[in-house]
ModelCIF file with pLDDT and N, C-alpha, C, O atoms, coordinates in Angstrom:
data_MODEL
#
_entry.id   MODEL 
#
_entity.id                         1 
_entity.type                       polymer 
_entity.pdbx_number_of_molecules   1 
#
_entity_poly.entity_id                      1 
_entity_poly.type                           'polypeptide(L)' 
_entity_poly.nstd_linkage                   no 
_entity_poly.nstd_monomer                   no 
_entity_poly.pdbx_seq_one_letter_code       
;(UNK)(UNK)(UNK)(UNK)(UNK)(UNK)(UNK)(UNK)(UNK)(UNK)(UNK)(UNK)(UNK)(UNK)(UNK)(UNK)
(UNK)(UNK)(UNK)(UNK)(UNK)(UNK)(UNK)(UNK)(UNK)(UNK)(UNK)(UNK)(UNK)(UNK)(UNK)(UNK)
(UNK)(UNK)(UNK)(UNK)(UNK)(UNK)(UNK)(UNK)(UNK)(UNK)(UNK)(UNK)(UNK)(UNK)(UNK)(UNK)
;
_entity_poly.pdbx_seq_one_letter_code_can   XXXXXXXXXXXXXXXXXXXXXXXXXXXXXXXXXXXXXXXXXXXXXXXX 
_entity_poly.pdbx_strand_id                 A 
#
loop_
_entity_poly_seq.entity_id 
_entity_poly_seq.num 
_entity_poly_seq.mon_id 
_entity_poly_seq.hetero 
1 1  UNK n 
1 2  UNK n 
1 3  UNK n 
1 4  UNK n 
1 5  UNK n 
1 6  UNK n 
1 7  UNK n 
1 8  UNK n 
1 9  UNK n 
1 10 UNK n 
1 11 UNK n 
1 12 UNK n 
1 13 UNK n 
1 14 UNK n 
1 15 UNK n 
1 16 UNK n 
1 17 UNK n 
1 18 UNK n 
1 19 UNK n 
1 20 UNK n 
1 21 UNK n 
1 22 UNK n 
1 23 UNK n 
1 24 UNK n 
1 25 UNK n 
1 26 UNK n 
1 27 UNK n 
1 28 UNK n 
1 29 UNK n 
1 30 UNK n 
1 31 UNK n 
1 32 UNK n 
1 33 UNK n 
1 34 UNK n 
1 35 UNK n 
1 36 UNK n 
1 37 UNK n 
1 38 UNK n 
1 39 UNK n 
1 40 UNK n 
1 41 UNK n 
1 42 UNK n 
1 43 UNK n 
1 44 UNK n 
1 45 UNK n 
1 46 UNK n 
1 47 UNK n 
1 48 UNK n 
#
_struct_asym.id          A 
_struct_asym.entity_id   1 
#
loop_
_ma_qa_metric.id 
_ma_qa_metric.mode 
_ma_qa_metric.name 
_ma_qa_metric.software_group_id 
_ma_qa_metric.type 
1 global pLDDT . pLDDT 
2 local  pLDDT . pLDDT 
#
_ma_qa_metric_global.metric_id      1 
_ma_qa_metric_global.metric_value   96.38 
_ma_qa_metric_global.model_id       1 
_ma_qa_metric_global.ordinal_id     1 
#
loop_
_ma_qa_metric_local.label_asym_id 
_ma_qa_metric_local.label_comp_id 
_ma_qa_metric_local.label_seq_id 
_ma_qa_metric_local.metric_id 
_ma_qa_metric_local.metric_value 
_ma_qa_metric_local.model_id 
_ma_qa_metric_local.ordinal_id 
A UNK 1  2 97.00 1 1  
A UNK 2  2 96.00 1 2  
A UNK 3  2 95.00 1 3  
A UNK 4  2 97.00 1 4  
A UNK 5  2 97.00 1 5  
A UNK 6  2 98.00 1 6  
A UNK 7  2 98.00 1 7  
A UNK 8  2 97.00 1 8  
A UNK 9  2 98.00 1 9  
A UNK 10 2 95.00 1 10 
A UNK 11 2 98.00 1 11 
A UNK 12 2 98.00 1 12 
A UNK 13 2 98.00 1 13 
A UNK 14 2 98.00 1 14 
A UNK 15 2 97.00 1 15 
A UNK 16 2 97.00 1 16 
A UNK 17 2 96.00 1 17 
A UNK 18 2 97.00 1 18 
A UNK 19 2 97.00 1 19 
A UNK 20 2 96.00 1 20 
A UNK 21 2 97.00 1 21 
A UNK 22 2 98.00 1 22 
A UNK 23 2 97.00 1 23 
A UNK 24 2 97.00 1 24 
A UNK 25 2 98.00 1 25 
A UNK 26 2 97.00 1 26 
A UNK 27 2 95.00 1 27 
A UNK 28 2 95.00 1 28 
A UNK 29 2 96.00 1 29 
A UNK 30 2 96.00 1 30 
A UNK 31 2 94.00 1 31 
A UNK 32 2 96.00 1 32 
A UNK 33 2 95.00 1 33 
A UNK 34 2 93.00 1 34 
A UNK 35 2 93.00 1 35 
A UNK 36 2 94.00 1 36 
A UNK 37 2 94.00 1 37 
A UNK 38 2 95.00 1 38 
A UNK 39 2 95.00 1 39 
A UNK 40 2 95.00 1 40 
A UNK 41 2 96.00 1 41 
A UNK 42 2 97.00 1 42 
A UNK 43 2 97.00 1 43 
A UNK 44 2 97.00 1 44 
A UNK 45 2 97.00 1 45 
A UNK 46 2 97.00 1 46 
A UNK 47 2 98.00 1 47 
A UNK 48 2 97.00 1 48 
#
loop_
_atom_site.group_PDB 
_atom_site.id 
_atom_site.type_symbol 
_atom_site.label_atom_id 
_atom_site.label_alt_id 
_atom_site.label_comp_id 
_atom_site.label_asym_id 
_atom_site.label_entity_id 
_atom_site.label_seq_id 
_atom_site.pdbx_PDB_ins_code 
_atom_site.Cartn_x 
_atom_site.Cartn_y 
_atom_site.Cartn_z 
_atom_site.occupancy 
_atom_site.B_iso_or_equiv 
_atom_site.pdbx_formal_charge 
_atom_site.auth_seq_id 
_atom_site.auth_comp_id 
_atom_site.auth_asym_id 
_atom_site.auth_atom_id 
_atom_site.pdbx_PDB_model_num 
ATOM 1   N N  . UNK A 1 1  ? 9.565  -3.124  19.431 1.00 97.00 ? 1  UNK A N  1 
ATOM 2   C CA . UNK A 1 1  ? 8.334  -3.338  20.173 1.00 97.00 ? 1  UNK A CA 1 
ATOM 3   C C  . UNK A 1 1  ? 8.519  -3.509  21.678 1.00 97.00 ? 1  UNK A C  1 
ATOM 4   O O  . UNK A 1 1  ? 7.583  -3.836  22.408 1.00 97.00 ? 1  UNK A O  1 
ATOM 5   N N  . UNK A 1 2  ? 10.169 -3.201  22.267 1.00 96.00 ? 2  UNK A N  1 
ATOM 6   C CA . UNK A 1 2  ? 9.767  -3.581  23.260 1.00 96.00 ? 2  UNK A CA 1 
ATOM 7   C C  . UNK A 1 2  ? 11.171 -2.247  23.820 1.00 96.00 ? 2  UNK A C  1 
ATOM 8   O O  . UNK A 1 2  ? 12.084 -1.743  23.166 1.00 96.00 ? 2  UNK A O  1 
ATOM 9   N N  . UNK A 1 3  ? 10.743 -2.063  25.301 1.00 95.00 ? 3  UNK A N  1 
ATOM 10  C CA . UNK A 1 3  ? 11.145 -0.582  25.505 1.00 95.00 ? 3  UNK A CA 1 
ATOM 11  C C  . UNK A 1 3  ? 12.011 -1.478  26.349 1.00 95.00 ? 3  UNK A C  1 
ATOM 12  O O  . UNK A 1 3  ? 13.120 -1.148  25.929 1.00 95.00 ? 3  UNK A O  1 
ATOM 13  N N  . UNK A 1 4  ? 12.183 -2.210  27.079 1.00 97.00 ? 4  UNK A N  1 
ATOM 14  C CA . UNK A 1 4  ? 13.011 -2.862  27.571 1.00 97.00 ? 4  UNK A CA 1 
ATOM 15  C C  . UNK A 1 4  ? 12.982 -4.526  27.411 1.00 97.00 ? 4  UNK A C  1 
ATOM 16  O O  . UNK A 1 4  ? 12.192 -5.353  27.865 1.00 97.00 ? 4  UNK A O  1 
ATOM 17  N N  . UNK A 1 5  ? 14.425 -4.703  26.398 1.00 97.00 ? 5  UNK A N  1 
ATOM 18  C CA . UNK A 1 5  ? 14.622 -5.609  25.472 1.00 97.00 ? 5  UNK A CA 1 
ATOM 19  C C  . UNK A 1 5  ? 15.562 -6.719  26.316 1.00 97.00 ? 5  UNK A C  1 
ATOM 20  O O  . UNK A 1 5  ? 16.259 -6.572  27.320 1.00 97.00 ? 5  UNK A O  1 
ATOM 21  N N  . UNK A 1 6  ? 15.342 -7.648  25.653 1.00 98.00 ? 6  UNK A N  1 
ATOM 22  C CA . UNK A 1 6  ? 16.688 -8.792  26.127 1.00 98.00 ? 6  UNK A CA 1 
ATOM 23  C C  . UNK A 1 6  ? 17.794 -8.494  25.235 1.00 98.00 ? 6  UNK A C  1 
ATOM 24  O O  . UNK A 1 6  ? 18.869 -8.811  25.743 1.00 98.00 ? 6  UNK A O  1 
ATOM 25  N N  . UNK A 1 7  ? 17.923 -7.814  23.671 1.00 98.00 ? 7  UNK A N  1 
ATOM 26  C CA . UNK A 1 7  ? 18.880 -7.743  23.324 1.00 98.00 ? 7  UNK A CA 1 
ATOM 27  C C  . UNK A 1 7  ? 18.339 -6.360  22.412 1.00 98.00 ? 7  UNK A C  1 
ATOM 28  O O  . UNK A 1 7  ? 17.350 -6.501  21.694 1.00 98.00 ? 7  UNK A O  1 
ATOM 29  N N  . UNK A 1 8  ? 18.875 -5.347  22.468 1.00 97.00 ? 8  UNK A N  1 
ATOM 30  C CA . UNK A 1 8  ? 18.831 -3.521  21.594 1.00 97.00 ? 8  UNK A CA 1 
ATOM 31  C C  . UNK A 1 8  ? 19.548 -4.086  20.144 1.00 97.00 ? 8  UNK A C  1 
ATOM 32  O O  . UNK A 1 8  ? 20.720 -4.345  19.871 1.00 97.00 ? 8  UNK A O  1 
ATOM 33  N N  . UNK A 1 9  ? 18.485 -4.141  19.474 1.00 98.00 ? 9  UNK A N  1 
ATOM 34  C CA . UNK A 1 9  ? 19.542 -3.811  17.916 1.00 98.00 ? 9  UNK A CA 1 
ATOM 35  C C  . UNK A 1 9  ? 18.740 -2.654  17.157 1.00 98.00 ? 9  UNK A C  1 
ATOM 36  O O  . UNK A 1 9  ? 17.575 -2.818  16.795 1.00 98.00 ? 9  UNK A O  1 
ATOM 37  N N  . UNK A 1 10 ? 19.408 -1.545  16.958 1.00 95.00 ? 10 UNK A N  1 
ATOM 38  C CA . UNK A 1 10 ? 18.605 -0.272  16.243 1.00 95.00 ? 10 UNK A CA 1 
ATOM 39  C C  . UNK A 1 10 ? 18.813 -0.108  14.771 1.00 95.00 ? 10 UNK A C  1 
ATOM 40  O O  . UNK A 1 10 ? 18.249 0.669   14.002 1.00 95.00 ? 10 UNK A O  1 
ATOM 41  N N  . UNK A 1 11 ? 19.746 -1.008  14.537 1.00 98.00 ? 11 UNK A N  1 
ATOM 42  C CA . UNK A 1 11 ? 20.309 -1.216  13.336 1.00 98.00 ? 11 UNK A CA 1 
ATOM 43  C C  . UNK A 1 11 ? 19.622 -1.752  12.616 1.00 98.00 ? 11 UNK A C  1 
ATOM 44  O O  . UNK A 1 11 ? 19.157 -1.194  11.622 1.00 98.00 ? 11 UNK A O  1 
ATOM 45  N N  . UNK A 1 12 ? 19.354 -3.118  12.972 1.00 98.00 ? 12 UNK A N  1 
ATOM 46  C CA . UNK A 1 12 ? 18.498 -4.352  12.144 1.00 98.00 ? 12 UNK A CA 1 
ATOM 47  C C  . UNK A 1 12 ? 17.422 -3.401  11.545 1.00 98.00 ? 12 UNK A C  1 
ATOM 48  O O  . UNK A 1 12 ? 18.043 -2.742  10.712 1.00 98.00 ? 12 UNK A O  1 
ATOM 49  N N  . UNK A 1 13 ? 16.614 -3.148  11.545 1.00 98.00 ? 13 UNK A N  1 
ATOM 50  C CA . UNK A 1 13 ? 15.249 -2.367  10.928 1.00 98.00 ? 13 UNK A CA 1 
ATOM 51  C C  . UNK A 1 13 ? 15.540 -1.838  9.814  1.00 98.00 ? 13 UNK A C  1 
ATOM 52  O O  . UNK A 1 13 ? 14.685 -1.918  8.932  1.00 98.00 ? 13 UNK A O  1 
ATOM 53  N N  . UNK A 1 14 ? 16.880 -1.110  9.505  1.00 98.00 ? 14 UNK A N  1 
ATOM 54  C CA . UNK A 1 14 ? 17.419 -0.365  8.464  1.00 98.00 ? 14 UNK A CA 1 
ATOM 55  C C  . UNK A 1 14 ? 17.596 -1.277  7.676  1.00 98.00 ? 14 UNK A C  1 
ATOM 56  O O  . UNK A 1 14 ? 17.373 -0.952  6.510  1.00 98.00 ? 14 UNK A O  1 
ATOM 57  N N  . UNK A 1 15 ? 17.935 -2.386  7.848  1.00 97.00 ? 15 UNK A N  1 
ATOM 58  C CA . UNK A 1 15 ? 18.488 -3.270  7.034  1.00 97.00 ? 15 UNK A CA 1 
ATOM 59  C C  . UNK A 1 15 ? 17.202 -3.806  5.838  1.00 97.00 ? 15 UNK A C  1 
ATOM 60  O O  . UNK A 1 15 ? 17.379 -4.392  4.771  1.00 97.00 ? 15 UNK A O  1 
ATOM 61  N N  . UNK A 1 16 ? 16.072 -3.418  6.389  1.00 97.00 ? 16 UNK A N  1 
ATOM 62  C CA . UNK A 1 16 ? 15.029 -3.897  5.319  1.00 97.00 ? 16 UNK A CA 1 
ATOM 63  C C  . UNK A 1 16 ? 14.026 -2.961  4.858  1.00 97.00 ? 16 UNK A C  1 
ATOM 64  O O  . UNK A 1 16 ? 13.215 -2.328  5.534  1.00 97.00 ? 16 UNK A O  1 
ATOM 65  N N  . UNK A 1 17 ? 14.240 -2.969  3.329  1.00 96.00 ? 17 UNK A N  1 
ATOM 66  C CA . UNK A 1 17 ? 13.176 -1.709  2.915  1.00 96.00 ? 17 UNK A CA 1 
ATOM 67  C C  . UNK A 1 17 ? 11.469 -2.144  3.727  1.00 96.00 ? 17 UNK A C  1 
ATOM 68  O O  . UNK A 1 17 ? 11.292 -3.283  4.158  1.00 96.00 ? 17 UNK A O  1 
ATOM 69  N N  . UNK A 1 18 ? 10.766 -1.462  3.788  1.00 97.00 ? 18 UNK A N  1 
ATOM 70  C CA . UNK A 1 18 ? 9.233  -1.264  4.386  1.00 97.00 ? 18 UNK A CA 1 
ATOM 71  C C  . UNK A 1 18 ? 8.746  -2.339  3.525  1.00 97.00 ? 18 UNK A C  1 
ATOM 72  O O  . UNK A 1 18 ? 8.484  -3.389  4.113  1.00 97.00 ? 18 UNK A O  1 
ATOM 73  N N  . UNK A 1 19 ? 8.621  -2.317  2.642  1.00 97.00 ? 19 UNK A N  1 
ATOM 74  C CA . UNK A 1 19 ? 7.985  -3.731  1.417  1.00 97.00 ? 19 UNK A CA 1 
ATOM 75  C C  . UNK A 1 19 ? 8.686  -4.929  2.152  1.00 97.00 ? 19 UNK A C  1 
ATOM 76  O O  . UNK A 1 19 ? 7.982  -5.884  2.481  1.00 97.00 ? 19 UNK A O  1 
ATOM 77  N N  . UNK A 1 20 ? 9.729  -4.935  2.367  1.00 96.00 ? 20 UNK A N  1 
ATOM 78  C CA . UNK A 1 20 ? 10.389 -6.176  2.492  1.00 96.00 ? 20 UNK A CA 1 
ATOM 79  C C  . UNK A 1 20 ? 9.564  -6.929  4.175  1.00 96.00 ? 20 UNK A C  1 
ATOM 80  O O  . UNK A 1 20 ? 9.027  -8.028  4.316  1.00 96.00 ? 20 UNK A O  1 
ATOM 81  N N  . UNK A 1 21 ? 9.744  -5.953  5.077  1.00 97.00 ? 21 UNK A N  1 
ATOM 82  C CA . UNK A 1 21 ? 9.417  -6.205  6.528  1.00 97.00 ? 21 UNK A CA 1 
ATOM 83  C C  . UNK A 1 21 ? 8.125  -6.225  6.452  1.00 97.00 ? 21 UNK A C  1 
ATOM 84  O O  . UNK A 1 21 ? 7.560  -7.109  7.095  1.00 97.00 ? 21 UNK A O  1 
ATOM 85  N N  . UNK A 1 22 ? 7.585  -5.606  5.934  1.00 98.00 ? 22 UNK A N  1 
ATOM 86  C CA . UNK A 1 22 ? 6.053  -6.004  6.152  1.00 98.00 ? 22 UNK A CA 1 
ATOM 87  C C  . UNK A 1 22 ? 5.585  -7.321  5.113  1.00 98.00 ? 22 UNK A C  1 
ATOM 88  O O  . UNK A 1 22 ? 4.561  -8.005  5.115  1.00 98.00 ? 22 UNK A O  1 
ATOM 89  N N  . UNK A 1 23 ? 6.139  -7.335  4.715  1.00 97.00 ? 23 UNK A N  1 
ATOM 90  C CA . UNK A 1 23 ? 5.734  -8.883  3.698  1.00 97.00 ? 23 UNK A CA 1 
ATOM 91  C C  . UNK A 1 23 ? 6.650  -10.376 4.385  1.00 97.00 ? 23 UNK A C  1 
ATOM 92  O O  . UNK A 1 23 ? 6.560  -11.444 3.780  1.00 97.00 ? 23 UNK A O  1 
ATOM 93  N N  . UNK A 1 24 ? 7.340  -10.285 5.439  1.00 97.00 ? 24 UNK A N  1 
ATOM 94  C CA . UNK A 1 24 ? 8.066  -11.325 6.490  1.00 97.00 ? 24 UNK A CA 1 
ATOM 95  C C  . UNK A 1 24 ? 6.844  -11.045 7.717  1.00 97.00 ? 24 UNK A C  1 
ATOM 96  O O  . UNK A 1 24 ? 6.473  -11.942 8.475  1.00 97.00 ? 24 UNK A O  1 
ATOM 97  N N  . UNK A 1 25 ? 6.172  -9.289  7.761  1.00 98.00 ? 25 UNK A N  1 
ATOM 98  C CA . UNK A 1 25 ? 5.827  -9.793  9.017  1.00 98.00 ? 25 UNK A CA 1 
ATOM 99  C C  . UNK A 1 25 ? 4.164  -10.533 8.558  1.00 98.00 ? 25 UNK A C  1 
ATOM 100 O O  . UNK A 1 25 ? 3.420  -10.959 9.441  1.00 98.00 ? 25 UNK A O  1 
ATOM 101 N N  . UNK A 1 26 ? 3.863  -10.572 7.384  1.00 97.00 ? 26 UNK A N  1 
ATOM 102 C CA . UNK A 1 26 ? 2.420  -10.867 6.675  1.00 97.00 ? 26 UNK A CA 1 
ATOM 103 C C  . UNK A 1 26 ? 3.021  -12.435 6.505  1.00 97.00 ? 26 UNK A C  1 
ATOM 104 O O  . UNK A 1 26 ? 2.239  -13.217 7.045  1.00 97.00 ? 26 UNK A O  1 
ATOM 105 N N  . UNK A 1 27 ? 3.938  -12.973 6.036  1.00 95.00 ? 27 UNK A N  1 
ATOM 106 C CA . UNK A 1 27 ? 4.106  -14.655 6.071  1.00 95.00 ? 27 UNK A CA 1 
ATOM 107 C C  . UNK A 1 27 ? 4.175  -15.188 7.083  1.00 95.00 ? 27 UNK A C  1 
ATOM 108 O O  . UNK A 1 27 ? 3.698  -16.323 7.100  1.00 95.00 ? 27 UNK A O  1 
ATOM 109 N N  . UNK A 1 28 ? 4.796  -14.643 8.409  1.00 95.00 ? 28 UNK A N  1 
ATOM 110 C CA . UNK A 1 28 ? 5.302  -15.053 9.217  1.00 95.00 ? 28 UNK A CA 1 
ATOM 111 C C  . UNK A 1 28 ? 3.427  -15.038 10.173 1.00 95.00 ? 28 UNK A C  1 
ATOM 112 O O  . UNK A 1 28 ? 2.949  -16.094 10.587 1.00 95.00 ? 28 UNK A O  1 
ATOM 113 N N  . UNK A 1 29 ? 2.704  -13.715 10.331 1.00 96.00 ? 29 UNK A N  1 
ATOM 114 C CA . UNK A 1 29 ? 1.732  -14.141 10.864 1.00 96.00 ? 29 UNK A CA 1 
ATOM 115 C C  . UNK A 1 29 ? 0.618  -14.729 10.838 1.00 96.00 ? 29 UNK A C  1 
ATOM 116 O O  . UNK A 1 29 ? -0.235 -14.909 11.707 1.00 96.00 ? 29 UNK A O  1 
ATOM 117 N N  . UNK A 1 30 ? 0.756  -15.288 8.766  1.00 96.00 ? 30 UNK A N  1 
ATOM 118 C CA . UNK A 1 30 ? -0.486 -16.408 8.176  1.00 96.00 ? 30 UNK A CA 1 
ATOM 119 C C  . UNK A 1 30 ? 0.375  -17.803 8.911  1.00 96.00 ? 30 UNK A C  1 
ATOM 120 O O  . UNK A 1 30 ? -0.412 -18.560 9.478  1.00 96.00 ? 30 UNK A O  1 
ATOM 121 N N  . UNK A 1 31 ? 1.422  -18.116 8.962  1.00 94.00 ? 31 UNK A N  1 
ATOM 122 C CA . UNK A 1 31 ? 2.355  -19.171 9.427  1.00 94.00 ? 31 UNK A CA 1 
ATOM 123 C C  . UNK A 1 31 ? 1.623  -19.509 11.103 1.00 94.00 ? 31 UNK A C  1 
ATOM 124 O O  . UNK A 1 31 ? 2.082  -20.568 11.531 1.00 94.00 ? 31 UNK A O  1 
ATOM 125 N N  . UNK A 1 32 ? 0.902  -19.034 11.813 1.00 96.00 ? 32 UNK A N  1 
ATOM 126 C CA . UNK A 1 32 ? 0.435  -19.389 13.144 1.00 96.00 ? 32 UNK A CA 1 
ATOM 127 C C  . UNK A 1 32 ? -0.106 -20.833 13.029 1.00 96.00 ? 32 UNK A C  1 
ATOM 128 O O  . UNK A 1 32 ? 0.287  -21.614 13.896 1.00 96.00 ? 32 UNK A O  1 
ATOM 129 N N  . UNK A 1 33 ? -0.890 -21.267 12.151 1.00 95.00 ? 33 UNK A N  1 
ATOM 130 C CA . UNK A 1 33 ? -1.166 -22.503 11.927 1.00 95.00 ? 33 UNK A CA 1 
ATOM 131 C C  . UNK A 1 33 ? -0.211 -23.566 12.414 1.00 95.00 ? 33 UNK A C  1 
ATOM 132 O O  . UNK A 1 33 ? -0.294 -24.425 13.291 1.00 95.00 ? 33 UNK A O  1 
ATOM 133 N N  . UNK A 1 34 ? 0.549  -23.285 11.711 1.00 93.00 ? 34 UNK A N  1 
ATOM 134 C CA . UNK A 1 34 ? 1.702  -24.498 11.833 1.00 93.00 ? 34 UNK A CA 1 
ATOM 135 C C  . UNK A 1 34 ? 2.453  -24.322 13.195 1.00 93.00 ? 34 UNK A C  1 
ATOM 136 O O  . UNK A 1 34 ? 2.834  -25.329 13.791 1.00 93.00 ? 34 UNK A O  1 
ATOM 137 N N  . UNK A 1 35 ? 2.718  -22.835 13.803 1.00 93.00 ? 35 UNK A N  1 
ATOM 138 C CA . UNK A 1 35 ? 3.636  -22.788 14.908 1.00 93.00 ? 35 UNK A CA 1 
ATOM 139 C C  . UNK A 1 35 ? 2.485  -22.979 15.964 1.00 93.00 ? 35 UNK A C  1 
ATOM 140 O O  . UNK A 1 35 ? 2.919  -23.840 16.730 1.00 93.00 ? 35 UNK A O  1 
ATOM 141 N N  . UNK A 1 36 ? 1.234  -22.600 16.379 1.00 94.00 ? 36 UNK A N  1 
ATOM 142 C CA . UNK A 1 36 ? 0.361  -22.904 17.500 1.00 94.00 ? 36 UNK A CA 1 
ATOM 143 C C  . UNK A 1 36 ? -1.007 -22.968 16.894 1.00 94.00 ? 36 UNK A C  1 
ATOM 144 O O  . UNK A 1 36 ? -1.674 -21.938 16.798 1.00 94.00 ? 36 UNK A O  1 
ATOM 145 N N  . UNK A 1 37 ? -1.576 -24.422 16.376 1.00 94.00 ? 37 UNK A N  1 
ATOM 146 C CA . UNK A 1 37 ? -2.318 -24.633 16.131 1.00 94.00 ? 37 UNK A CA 1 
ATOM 147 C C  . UNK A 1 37 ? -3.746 -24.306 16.647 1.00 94.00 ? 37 UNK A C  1 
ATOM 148 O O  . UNK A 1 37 ? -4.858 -24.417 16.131 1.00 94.00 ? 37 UNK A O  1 
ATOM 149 N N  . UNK A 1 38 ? -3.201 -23.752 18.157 1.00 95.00 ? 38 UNK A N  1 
ATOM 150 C CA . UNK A 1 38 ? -4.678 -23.425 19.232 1.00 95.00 ? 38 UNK A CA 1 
ATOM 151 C C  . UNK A 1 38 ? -4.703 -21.962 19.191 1.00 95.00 ? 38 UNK A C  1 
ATOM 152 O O  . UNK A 1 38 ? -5.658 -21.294 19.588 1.00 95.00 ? 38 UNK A O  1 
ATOM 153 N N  . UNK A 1 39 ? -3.395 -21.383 18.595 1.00 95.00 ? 39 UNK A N  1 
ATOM 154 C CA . UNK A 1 39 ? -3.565 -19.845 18.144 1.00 95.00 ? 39 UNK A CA 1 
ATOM 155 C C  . UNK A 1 39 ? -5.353 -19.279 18.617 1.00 95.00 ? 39 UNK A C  1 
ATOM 156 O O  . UNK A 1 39 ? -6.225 -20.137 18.484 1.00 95.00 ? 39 UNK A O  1 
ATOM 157 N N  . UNK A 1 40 ? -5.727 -18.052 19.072 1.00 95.00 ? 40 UNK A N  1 
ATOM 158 C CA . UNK A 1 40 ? -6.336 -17.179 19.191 1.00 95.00 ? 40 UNK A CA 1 
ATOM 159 C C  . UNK A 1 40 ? -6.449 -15.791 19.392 1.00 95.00 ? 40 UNK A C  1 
ATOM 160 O O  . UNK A 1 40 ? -6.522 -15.229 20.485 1.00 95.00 ? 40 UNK A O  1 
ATOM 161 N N  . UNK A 1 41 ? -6.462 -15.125 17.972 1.00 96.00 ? 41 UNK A N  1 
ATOM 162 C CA . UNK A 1 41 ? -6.169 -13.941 18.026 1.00 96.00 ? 41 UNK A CA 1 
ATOM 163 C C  . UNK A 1 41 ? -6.081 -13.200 16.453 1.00 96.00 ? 41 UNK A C  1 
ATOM 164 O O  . UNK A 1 41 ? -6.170 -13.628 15.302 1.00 96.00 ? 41 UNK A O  1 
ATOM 165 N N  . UNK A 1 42 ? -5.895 -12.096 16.964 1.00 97.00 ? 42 UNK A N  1 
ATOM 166 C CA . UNK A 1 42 ? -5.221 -10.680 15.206 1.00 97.00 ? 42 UNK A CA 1 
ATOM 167 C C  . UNK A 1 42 ? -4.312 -11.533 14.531 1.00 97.00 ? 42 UNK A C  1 
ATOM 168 O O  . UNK A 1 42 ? -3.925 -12.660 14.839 1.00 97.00 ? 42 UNK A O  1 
ATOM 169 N N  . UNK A 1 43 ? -4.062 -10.892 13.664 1.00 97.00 ? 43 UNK A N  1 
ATOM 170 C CA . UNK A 1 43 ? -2.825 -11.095 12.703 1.00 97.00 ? 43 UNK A CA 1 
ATOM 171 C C  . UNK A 1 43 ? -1.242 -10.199 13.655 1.00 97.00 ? 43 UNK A C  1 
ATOM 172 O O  . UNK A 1 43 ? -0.043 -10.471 13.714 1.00 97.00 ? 43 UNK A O  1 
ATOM 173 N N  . UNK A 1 44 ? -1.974 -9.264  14.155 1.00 97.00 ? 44 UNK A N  1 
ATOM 174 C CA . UNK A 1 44 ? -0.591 -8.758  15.181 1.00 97.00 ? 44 UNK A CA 1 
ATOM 175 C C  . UNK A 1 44 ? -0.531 -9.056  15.932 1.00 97.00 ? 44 UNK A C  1 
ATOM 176 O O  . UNK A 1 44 ? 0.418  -8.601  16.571 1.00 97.00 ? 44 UNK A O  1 
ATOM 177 N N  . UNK A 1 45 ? -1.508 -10.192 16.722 1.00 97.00 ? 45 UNK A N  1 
ATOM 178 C CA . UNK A 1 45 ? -1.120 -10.802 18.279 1.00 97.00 ? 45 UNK A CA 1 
ATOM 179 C C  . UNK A 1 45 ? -0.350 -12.158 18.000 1.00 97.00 ? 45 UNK A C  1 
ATOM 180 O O  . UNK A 1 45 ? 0.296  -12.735 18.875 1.00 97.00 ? 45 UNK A O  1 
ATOM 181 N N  . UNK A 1 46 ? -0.526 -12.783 16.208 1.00 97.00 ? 46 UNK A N  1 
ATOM 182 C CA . UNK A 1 46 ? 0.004  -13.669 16.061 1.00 97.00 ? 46 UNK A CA 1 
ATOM 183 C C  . UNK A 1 46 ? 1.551  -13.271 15.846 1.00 97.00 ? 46 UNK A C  1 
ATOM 184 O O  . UNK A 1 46 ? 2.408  -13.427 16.716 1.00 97.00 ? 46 UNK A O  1 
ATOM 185 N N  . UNK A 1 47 ? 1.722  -12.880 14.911 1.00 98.00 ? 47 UNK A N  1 
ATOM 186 C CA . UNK A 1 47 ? 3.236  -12.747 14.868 1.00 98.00 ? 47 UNK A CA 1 
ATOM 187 C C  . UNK A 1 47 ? 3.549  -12.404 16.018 1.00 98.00 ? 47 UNK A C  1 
ATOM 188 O O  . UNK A 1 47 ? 4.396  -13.168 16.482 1.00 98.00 ? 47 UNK A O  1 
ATOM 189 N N  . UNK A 1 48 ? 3.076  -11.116 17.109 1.00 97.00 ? 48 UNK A N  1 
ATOM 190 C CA . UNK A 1 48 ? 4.106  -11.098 18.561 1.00 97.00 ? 48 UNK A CA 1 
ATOM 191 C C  . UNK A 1 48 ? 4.219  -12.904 19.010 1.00 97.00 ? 48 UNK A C  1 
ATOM 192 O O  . UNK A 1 48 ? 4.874  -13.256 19.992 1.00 97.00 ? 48 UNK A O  1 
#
């Protein structure tokens, strides 16, 4: 997501079937609650 990164890994992505990454990035962006309770926004502005 980002064209100029603090750290390039092209690798990591391979490492997880499509089911797998999209179901970390679906827990991870119902999880906003707990990490910024004043959260405002998508489900993809939360996880960024």
């Amino acid at each position: 997501n980002n064209e100029t990164a603090v750290f390039h890994d092209d690798v990591a992505r391979q490492l997880f079937t499509d089911e797998e990454y999209q179901r970390i990035s679906d827990t991870m962006s119902a999880g906003i609650g707990f990490f910024n309770p004043a959260f405002n926004g998508n489900s993809d502005q939360a996880l960024r």
